[in-house]
Protein backbone atom coordinates (compact mmCIF):
# COMPACT_ATOMS: atom_id res chain seq x y z
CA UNK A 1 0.00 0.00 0.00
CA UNK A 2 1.11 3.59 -0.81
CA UNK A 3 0.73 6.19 0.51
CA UNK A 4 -1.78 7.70 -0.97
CA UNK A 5 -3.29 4.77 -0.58
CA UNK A 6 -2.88 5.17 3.26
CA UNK A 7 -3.95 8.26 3.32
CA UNK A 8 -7.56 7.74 1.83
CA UNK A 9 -8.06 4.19 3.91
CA UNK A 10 -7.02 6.25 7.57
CA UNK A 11 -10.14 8.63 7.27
CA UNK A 12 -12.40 5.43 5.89
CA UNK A 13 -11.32 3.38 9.04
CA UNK A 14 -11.76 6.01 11.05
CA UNK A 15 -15.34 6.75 10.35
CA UNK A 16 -16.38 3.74 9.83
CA UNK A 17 -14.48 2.75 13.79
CA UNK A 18 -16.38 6.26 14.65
CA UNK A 19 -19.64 4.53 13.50
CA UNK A 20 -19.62 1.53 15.31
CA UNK A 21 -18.73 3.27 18.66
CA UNK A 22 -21.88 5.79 18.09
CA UNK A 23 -23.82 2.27 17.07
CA UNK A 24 -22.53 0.78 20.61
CA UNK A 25 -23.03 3.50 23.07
CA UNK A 26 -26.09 5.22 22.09
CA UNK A 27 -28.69 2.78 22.58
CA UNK A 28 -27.85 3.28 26.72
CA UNK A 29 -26.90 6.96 26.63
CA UNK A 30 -30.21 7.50 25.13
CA UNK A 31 -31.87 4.29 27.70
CA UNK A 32 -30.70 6.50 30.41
CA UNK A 33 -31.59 9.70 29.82
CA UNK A 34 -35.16 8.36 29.12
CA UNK A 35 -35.31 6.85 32.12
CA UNK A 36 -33.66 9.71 33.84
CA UNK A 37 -36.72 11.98 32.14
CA UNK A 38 -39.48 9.43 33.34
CA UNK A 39 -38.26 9.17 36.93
CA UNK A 40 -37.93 13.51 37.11
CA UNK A 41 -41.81 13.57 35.27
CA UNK A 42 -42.97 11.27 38.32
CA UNK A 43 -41.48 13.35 40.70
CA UNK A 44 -42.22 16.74 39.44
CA UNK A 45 -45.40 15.96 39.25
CA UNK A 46 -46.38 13.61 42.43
CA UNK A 47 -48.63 15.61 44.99
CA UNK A 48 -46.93 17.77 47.45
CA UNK A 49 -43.52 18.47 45.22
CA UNK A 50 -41.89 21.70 46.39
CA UNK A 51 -43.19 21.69 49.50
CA UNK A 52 -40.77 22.30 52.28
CA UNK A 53 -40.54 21.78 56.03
CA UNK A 54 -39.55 25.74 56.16
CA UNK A 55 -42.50 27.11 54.17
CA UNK A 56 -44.85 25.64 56.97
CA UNK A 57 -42.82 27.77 59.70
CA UNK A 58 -45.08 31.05 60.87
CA UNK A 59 -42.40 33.24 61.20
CA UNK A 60 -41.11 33.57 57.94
CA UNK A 61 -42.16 36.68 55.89
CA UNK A 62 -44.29 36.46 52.56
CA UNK A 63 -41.33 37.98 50.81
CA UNK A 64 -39.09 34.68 52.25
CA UNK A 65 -41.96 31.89 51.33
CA UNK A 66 -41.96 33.43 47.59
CA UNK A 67 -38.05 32.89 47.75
CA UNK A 68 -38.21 29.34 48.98
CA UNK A 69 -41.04 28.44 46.35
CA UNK A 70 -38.86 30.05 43.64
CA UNK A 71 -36.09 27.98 44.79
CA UNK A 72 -38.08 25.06 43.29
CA UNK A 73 -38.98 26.60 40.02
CA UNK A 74 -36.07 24.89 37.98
CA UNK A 75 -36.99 21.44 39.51
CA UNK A 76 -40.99 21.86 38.06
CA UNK A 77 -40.09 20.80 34.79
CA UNK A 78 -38.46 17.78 34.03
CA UNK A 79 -37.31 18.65 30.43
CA UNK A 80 -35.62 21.57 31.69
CA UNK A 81 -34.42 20.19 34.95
CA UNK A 82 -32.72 16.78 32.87
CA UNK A 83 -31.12 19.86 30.21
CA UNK A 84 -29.55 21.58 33.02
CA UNK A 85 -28.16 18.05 34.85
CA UNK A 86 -26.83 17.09 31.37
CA UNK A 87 -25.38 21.00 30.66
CA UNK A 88 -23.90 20.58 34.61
CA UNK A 89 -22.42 17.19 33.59
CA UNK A 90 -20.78 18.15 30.51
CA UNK A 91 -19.00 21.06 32.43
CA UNK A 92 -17.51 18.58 35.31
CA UNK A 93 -20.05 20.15 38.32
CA UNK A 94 -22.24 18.52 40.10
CA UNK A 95 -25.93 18.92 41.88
CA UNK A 96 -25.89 19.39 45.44
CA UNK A 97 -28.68 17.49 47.30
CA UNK A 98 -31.48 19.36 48.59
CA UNK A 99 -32.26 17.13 51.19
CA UNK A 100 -29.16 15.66 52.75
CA UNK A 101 -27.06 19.45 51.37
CA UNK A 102 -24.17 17.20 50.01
CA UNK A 103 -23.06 17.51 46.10
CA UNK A 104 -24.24 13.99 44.46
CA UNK A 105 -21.22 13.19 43.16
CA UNK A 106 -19.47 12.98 46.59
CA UNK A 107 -22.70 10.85 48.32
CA UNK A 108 -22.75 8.55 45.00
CA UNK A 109 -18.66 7.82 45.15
CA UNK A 110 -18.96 7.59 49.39
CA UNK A 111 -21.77 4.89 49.22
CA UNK A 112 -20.56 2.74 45.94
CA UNK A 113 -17.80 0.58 47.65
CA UNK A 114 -20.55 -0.31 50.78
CA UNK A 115 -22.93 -1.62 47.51
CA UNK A 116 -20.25 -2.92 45.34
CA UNK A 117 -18.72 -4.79 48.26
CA UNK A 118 -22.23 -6.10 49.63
CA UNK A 119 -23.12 -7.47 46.33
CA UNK A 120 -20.01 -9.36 45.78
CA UNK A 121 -20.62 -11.18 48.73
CA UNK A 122 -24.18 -11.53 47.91
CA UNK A 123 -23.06 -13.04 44.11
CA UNK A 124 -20.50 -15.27 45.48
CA UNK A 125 -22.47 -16.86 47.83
CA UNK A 126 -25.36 -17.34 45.71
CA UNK A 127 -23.15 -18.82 43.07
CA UNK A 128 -21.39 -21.71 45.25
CA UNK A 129 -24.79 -22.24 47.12
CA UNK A 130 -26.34 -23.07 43.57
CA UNK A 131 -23.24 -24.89 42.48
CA UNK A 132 -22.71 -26.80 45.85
CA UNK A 133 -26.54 -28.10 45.73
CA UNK A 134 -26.87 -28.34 41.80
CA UNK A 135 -23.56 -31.25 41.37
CA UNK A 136 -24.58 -33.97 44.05
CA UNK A 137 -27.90 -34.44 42.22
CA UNK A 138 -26.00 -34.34 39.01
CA UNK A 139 -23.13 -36.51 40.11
CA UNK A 140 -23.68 -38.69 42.37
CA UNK A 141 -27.51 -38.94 41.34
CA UNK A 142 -29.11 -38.12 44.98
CA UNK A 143 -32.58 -37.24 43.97
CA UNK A 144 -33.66 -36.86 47.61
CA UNK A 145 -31.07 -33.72 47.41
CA UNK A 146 -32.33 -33.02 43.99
CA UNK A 147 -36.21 -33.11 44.82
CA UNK A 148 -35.51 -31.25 48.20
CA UNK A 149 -33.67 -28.04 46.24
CA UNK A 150 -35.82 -27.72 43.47
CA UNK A 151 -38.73 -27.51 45.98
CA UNK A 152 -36.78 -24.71 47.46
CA UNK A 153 -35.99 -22.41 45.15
CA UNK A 154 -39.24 -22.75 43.38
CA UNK A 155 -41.37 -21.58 46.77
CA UNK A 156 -38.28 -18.78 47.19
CA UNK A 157 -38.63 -17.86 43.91
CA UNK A 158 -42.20 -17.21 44.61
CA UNK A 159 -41.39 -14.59 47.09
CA UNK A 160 -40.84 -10.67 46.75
CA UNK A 161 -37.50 -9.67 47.66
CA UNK A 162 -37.95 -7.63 50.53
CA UNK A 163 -40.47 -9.87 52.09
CA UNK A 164 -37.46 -12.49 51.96
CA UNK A 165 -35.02 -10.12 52.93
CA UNK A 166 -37.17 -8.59 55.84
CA UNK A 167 -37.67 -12.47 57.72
CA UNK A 168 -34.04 -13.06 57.25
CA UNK A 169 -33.24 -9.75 59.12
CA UNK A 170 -35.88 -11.03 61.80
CA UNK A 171 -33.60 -14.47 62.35
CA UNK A 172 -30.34 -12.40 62.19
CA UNK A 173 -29.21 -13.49 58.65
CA UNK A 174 -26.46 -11.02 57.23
CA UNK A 175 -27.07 -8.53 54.21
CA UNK A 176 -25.11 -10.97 51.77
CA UNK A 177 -27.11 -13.67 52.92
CA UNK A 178 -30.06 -11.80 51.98
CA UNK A 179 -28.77 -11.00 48.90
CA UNK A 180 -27.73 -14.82 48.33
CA UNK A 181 -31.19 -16.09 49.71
CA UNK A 182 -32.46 -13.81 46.64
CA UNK A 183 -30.57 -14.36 43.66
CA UNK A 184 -30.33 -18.49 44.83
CA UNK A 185 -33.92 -20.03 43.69
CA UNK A 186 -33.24 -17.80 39.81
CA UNK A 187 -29.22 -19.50 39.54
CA UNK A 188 -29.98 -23.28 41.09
CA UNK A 189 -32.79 -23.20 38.76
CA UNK A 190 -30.29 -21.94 35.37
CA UNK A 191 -27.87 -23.73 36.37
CA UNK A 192 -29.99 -27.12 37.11
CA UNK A 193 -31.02 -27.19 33.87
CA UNK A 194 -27.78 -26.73 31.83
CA UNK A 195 -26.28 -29.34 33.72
CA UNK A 196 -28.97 -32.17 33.31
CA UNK A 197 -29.34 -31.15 29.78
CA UNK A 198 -25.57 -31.61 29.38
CA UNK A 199 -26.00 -34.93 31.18
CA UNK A 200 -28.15 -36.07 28.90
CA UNK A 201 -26.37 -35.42 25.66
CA UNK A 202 -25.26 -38.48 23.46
CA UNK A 203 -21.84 -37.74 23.89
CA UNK A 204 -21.80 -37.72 27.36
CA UNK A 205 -24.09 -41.13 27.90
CA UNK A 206 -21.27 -42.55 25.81
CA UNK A 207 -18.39 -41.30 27.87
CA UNK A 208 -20.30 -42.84 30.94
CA UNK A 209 -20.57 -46.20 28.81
CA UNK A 210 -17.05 -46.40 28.17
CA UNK A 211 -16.23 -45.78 32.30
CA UNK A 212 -15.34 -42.26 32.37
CA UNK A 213 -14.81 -40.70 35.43
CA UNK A 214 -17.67 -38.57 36.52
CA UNK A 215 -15.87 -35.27 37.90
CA UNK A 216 -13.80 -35.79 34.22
CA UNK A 217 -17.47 -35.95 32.25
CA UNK A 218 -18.23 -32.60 34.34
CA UNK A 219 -15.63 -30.45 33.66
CA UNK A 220 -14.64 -32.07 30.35
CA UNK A 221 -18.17 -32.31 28.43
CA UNK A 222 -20.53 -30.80 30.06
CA UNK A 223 -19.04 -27.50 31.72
CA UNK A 224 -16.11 -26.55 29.29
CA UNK A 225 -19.68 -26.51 26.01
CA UNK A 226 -21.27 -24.61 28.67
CA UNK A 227 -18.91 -21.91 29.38
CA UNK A 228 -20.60 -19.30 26.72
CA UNK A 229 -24.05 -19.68 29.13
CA UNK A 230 -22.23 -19.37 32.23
CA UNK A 231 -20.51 -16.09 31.49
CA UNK A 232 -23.85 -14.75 30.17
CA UNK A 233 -25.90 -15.68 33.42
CA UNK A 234 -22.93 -14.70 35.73
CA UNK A 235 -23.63 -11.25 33.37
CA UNK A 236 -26.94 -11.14 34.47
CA UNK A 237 -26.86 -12.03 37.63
CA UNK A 238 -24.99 -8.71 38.31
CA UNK A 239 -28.10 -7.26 37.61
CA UNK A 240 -30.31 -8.89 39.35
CA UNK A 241 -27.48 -8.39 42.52
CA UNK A 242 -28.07 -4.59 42.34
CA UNK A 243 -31.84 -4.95 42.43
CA UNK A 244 -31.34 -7.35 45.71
CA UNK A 245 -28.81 -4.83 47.16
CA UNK A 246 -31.42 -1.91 47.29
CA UNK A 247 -34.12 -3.56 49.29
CA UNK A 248 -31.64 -5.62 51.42
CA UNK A 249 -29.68 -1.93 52.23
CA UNK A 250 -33.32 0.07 52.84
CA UNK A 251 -34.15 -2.79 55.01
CA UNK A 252 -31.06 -3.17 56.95
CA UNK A 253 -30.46 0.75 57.23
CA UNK A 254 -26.95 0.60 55.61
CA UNK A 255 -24.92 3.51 54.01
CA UNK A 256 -24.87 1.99 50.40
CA UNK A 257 -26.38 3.18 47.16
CA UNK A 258 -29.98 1.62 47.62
CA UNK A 259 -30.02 3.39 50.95
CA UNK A 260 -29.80 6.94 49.14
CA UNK A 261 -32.43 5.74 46.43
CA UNK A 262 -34.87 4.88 49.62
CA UNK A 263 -34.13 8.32 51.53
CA UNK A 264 -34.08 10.66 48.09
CA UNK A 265 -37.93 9.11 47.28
CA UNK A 266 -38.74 9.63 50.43
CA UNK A 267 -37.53 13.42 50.39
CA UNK A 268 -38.24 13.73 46.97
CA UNK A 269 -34.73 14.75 46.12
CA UNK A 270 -34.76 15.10 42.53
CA UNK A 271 -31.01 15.66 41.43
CA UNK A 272 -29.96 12.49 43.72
CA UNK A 273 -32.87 10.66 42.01
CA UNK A 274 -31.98 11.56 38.59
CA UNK A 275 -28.07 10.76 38.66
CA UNK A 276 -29.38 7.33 40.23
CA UNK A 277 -31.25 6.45 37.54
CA UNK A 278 -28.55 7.29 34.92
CA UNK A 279 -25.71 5.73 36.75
CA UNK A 280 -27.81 2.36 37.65
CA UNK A 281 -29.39 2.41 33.96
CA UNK A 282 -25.93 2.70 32.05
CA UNK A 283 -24.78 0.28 34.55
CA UNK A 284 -27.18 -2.37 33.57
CA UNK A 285 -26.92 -1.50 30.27
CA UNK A 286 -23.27 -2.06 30.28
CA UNK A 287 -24.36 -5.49 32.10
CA UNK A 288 -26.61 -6.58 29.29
CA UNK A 289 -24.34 -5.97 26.48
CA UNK A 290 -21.51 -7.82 28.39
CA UNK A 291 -24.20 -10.80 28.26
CA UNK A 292 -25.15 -10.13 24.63
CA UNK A 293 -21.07 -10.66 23.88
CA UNK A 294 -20.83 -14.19 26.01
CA UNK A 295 -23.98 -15.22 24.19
CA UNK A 296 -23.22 -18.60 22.21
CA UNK A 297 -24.19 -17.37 18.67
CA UNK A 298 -21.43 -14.40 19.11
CA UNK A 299 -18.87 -17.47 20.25
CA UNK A 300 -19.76 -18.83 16.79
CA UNK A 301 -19.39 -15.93 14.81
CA UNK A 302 -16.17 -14.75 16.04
């Protein structure tokens, strides 16, 4: 290649690299700030927005109650409230919290190790709970172990979250036990029925034939196919880990991020609400298109 030749491909690859970037991250840019516009229209407009504690105080003037109500005249519409978060954000500065008089940025960055710490514990004991009742049945063949779990996790995964989380808290169970108690019943359940359908692939009632170690038939031909599935449910179980986090931390009254989400509804705090929902939303999104990528029919294309 010349270099004229260079010169015209550089500009070609770099649009066309330029494309599939735009193609990748605008889908959840533009998730987000829908969701961001929804949550400040519900707020705006739910009954008693505006209203504070002060302006109920007889002692302030009329000429101070017109100044606290026009304090709240840039939150009453949610177009123009989202324009000036996104003109803020684009600038580096932050909102400061109405209700707890803290800029967002610092309570979001305080709170995210608690969450991201809770929910790792949460996600690892869910996964070797599943995994440590899910390979007897399949190994060794204990259906007694096998009929008792799957009886379980399908009356847990009949109940809400917090109502789970809340009589855990009443026997003394931890907030990652909560978490695990959650997210258990949806992974024994996945991961149940990859690993019988492995089992009962021709392949693998060969290898059993010809007196192949079971623990080798596992990991050999039935986990090591499965690996594409695993990395997308470990993907979404992230997911469902933040949604368990924010009624286990509201319950349990700890500092985390589902903590703020509980106390800004309940103040009706709308620049806390808003960066929640854009931060949690291009979080999942992120989530869901690491899931999309471990899918098997991307394996197969690349």
């Amino acid at each position: 290649m010349n270099s004229r030749e260079f010169q015209c491909a550089g500009p070609a690859t770099l649009w066309l690299f330029a494309r599939k970037l735009t193609s990748a991250l605008l889908p959840p840019v533009l998730t987000a700030l829908v969701g961001a516009l929804v949550v400040a229209a519900m707020v705006c407009f739910a009954p008693g927005f505006g209203m504070d504690e002060e302006q109920m105080d007889p002692r302030l003037s009329r000429e101070s109650l017109l100044a606290l109500r026009q304090s709240h005249d840039a939150e009453r519409n949610p177009v123009v409230f989202l324009a000036g978060w996104i003109g803020r954000a684009c600038k580096g500065e932050t909102m400061m919290s109405p209700s707890l008089h803290q800029p967002v940025a610092s309570l979001l960055a305080g709170r995210a190790p608690v969450t991201l710490a809770l929910m790792a514990c949460g996600l690892l004991a869910a996964w070797c709970s599943a995994i440590l009742f899910v390979l007897p049945a399949a190994v060794w063949r204990l259906h007694g172990i096998d009929t008792a779990c799957n009886l379980i996790s399908a009356v847990a995964a009949c109940l809400p979250a917090a109502g789970m989380a809340i009589v855990l808290f009443r026997f003394g169970g931890s907030a990652a036990w909560m978490i695990a108690a959650i997210l258990f019943p949806k992974l024994y359940q996945y991961l149940r029925g990859l690993v019988r359908q492995g089992f009962a692939m021709p392949h693998v009632l060969a290898a059993r034939a010809s007196g192949i170690r079971e623990w080798r038939i596992l990991l050999g031909y039935v986990v090591r196919p499965a690996v594409p599935q695993l990395l997308a449910l470990a993907a979404i179980s992230v997911n469902m880990g933040f949604g368990a986090a924010v009624a286990v931390e509201a319950i349990c009254d700890l500092p985390g991020i589902g903590q703020l989400a509980w106390k800004a509804a309940l103040a009706r705090d709308l620049p806390v609400l808003v960066s929640l929902t854009i931060v949690v939303t291009l979080a999942t999104q992120l989530a869901n298109a690491a899931s999309d990528l471990c899918t098997p029919a991307q394996w197969s294309r690349a």
